[in-house]
C-alpha atoms as a PDB file:
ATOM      1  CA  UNK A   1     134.917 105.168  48.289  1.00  0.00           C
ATOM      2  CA  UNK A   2     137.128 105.786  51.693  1.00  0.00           C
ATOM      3  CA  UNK A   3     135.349 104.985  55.198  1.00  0.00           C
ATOM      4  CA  UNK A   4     136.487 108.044  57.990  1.00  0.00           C
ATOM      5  CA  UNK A   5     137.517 106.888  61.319  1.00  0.00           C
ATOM      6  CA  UNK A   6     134.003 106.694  62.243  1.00  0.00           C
ATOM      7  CA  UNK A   7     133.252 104.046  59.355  1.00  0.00           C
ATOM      8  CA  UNK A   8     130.819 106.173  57.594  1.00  0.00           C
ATOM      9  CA  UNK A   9     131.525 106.537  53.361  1.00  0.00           C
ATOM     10  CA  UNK A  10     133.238 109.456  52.191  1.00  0.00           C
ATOM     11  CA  UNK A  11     132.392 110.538  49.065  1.00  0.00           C
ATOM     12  CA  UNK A  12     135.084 112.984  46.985  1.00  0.00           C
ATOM     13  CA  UNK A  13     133.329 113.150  44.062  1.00  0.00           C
ATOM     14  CA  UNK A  14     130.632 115.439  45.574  1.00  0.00           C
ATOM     15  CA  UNK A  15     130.870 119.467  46.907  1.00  0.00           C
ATOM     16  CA  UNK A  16     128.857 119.647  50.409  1.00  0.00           C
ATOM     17  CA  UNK A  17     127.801 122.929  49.741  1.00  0.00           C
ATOM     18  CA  UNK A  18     126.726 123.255  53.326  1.00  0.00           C
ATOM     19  CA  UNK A  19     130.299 122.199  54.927  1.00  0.00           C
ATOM     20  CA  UNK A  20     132.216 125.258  55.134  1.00  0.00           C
ATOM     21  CA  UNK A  21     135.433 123.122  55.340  1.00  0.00           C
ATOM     22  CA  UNK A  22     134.892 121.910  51.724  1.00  0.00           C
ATOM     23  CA  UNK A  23     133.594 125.325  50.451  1.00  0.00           C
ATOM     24  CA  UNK A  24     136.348 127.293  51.416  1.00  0.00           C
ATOM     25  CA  UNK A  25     138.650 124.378  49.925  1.00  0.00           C
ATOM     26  CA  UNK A  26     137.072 124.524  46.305  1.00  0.00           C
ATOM     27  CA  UNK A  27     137.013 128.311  46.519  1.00  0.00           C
ATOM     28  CA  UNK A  28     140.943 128.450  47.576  1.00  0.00           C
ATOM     29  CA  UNK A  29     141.614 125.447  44.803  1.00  0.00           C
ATOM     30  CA  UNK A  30     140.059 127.459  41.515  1.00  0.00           C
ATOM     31  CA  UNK A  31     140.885 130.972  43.308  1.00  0.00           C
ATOM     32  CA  UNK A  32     137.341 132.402  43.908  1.00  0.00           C
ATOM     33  CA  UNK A  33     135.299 133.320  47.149  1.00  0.00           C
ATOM     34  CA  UNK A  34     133.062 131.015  48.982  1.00  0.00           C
ATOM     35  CA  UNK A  35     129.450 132.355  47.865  1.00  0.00           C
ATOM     36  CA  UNK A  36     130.843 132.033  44.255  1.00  0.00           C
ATOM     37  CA  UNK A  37     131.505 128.032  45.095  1.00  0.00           C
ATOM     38  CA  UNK A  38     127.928 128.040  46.873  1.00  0.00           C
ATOM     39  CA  UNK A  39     126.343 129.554  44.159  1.00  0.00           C
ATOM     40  CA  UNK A  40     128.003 127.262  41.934  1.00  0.00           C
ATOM     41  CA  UNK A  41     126.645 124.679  43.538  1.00  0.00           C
ATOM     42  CA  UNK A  42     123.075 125.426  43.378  1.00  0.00           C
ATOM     43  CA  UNK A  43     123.104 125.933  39.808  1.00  0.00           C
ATOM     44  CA  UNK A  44     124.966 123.038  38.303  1.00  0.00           C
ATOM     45  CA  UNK A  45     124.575 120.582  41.352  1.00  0.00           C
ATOM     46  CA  UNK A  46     127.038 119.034  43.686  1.00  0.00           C
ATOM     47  CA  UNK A  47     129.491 117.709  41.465  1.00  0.00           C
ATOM     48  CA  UNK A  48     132.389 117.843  42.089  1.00  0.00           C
ATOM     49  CA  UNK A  49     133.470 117.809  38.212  1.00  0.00           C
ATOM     50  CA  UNK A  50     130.477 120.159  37.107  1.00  0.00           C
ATOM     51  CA  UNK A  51     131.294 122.499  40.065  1.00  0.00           C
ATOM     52  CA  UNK A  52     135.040 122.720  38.987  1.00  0.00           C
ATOM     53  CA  UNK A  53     134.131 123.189  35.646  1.00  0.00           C
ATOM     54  CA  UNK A  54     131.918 125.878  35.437  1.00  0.00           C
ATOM     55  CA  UNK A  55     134.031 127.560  37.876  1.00  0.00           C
ATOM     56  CA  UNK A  56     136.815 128.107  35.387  1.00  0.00           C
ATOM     57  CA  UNK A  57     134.717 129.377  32.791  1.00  0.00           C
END
């Protein structure tokens, strides 16, 4: 796991669904609009595997 400059863990493996940096991101990556990605999220949970994968269902 990568430290940011302010030393704190980052983890990639995860979807904030709350930060609309990494929203937007996912919904840009698999082509489909930010309350899909949120939605998404709150069904299958914040990972970042799950998320991805039931996206391109």
């Amino acid at each position: 796991m990568a430290n940011t400059s302010r030393g704190r863990a980052q983890d990639r493996a995860r979807v904030a669904g709350g930060q609309d940096h990494e929203v937007r991101y996912e919904a840009e990556k698999e082509g489909v609009s930010k309350s899909k990605v949120k939605e998404t999220v709150k069904k299958v949970g914040n990972s970042r595997k799950k998320v991805e994968a039931s996206l391109e269902k």
